[in-house]
N, C-alpha and C. Protein backbone atom coordinates (compact mmCIF):
# COMPACT_ATOMS: atom_id res chain seq x y z
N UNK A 1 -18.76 10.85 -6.14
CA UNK A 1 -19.35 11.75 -7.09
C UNK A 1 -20.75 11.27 -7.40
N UNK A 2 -21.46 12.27 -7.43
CA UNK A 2 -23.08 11.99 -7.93
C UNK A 2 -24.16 13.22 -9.29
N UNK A 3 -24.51 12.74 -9.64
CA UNK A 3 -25.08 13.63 -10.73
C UNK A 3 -26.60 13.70 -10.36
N UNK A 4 -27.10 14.69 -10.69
CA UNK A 4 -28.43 14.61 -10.46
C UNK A 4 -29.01 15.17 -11.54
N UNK A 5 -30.46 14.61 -11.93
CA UNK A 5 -31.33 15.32 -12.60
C UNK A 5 -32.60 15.32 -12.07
N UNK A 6 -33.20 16.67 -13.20
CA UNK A 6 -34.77 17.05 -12.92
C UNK A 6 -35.18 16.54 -13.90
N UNK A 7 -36.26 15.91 -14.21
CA UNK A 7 -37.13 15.33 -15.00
C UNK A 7 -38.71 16.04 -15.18
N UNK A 8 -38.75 15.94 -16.37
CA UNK A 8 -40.29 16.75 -16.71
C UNK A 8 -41.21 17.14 -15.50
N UNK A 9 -41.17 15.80 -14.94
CA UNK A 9 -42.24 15.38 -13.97
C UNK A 9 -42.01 16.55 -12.71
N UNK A 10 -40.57 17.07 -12.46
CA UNK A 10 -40.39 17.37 -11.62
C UNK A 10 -39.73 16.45 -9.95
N UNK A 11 -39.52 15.10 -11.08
CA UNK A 11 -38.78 14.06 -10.24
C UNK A 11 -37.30 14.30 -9.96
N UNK A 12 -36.49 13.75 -9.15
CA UNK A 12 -34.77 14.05 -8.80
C UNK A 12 -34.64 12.64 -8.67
N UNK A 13 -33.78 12.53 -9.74
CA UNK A 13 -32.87 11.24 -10.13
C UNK A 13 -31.72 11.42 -9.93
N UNK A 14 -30.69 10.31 -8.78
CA UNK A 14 -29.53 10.43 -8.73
C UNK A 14 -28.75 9.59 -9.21
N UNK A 15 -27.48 9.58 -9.62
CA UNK A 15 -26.72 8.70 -9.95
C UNK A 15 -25.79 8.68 -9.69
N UNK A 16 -24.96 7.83 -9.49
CA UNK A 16 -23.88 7.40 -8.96
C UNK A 16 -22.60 7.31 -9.36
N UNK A 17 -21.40 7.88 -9.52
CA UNK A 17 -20.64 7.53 -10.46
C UNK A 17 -20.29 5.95 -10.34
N UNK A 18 -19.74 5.12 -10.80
CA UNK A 18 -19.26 4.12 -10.75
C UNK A 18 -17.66 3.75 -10.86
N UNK A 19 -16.79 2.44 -10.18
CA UNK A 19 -15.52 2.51 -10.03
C UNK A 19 -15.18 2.95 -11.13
N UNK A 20 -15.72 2.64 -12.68
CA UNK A 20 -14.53 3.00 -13.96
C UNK A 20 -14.61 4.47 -14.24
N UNK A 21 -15.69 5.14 -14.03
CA UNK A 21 -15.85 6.44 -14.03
C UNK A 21 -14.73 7.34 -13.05
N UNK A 22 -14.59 6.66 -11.77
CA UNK A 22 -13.94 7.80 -11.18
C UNK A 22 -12.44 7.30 -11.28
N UNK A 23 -12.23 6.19 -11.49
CA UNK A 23 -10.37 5.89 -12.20
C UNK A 23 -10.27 6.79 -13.40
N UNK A 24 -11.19 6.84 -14.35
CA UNK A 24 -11.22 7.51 -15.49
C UNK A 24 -10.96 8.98 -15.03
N UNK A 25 -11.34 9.50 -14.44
CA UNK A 25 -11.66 10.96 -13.65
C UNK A 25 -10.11 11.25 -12.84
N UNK A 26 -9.84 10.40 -12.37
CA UNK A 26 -8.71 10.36 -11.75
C UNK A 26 -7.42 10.38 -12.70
N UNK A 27 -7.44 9.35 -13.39
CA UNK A 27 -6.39 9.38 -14.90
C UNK A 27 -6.66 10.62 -15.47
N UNK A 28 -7.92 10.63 -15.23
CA UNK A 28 -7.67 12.66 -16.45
C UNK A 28 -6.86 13.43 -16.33
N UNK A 29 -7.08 13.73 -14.23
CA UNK A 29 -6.76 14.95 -13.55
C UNK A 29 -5.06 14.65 -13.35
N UNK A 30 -5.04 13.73 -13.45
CA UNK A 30 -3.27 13.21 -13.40
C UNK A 30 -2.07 13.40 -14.40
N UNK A 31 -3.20 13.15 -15.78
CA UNK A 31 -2.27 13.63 -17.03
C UNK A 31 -2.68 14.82 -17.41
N UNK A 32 -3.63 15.58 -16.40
CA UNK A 32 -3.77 17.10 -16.84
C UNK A 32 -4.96 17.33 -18.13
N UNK A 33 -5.77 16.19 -18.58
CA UNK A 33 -6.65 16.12 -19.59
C UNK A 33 -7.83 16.52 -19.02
N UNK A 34 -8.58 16.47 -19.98
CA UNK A 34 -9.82 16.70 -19.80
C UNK A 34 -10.76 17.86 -20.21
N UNK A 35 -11.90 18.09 -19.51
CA UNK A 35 -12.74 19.26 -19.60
C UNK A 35 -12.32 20.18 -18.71
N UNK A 36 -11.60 20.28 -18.01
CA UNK A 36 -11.24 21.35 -17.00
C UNK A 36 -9.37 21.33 -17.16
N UNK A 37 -8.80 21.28 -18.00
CA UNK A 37 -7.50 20.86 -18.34
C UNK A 37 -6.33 22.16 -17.73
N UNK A 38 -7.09 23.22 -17.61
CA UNK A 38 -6.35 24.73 -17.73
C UNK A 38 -6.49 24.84 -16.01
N UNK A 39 -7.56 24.46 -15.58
CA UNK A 39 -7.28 24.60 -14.35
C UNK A 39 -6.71 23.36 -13.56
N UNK A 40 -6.38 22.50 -13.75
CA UNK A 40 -5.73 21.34 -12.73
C UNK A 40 -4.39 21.92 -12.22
N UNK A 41 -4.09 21.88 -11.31
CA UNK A 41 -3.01 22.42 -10.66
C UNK A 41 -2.11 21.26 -10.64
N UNK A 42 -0.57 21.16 -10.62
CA UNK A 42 0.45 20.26 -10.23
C UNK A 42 -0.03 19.32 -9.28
N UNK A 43 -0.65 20.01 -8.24
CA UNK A 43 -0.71 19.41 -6.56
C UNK A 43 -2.08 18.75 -6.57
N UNK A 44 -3.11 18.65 -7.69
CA UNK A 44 -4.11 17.83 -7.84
C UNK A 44 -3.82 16.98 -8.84
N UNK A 45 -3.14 16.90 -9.75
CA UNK A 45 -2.43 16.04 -10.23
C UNK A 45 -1.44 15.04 -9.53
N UNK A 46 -0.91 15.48 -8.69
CA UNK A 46 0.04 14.69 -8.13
C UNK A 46 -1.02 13.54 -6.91
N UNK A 47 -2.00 14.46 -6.48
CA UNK A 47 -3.03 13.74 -5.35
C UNK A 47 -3.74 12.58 -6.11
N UNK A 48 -3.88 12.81 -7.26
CA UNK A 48 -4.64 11.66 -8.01
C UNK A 48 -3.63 10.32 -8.50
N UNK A 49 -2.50 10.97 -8.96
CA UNK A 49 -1.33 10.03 -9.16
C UNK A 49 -0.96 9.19 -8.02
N UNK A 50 -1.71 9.44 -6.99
CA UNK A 50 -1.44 9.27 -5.17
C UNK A 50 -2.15 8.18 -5.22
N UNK A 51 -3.26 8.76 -5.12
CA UNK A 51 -4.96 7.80 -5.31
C UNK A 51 -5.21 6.89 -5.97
N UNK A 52 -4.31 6.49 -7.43
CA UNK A 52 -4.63 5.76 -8.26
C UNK A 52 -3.47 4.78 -7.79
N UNK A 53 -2.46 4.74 -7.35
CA UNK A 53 -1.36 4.21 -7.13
C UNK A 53 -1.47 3.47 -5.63
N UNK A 54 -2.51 3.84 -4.36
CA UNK A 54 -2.86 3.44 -3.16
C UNK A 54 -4.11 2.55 -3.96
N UNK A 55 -5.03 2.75 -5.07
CA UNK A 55 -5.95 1.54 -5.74
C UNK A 55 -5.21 0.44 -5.83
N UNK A 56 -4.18 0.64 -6.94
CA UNK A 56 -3.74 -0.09 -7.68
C UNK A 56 -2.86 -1.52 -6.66
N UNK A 57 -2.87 -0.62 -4.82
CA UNK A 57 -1.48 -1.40 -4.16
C UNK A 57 -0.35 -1.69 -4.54
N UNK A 58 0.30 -0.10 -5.41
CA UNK A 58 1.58 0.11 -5.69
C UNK A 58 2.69 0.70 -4.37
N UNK A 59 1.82 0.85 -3.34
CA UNK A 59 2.72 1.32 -1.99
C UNK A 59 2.45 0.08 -0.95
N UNK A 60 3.99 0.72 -0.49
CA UNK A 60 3.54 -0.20 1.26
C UNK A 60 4.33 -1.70 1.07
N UNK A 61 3.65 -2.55 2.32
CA UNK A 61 3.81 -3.59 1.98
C UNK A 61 3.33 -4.94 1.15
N UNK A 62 1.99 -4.53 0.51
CA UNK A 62 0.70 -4.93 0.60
C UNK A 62 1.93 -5.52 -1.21
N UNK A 63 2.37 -4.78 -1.80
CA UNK A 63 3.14 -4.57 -3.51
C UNK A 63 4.10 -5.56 -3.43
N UNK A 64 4.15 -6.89 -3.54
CA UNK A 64 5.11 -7.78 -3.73
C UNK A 64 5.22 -8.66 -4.58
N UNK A 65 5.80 -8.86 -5.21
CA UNK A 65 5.69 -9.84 -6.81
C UNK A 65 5.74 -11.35 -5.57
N UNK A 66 4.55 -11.91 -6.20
CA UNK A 66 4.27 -13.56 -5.67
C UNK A 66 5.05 -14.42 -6.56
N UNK A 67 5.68 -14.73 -6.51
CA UNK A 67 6.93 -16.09 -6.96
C UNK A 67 6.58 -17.29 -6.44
N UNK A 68 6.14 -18.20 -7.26
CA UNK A 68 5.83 -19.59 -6.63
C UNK A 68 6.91 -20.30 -7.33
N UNK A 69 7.11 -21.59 -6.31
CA UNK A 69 7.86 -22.71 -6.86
C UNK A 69 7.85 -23.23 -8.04
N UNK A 70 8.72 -23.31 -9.16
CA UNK A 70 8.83 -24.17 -10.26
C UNK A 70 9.12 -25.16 -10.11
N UNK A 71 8.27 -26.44 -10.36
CA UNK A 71 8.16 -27.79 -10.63
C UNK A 71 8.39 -28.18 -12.24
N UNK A 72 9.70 -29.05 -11.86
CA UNK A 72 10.25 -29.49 -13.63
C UNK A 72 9.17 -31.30 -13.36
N UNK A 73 8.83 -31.33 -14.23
CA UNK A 73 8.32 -32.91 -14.07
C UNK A 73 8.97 -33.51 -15.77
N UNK A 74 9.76 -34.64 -14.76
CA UNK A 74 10.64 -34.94 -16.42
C UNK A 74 10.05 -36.80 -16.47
N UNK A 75 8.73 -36.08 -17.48
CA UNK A 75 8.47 -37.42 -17.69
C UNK A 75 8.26 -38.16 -19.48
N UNK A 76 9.46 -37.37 -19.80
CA UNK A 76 9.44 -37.04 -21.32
C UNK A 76 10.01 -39.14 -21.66
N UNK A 77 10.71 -39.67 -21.23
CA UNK A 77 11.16 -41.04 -21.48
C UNK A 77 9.78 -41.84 -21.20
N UNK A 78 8.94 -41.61 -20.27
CA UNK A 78 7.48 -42.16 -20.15
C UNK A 78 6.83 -42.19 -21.02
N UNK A 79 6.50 -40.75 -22.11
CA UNK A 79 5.72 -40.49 -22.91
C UNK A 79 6.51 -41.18 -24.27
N UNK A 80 7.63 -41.58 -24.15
CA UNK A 80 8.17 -41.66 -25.28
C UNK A 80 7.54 -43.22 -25.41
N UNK A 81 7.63 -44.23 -24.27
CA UNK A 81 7.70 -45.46 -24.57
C UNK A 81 6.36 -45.87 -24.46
N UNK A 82 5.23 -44.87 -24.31
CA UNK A 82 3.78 -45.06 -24.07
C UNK A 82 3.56 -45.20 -25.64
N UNK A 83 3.84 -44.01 -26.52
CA UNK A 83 3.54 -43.42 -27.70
C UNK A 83 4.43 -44.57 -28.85
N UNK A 84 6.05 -45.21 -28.17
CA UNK A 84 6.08 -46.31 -29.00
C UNK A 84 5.47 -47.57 -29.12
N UNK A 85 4.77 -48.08 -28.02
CA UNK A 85 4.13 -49.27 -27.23
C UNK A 85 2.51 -49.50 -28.63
């Protein structure tokens, strides 16, 4: 997405949307909000719910909870006889 303006001068300034802008844009069209709310259809709602969810790497294989090893370190009798010493 890009916006443009005319300036006094007769200059053309473009701009860019940026990533939070078009997640934002995307979350709109998904919960049906927005400035255009009456026209979002089911099936552009659902494409954005698509889009935000292939960002996020909620599909596939790529979505796996990382579980690392728990290490108990039992050095509680150490600290005890440091702290009586």
């Amino acid at each position: 997405m890009f916006y443009f303006f005319i300036t006094m001068k007769g200059m053309i300034i473009i701009t860019i949307a940026d990533e939070k802008e078009i997640l934002e844009f995307f979350t709109d069209v998904m919960r049906q909000e927005g400035y255009a709310e009456e026209n979002i259809k089911f099936s552009d709602s659902f494409k954005a719910a698509e889009l935000l969810g292939k960002y996020y790497g909620m599909f596939g294989d790529r979505h796996q909870n990382e579980v690392s090893d728990v290490v108990i370190v039992d050095n509680i009798a150490e600290k005890i006889r440091k702290t009586q010493s």
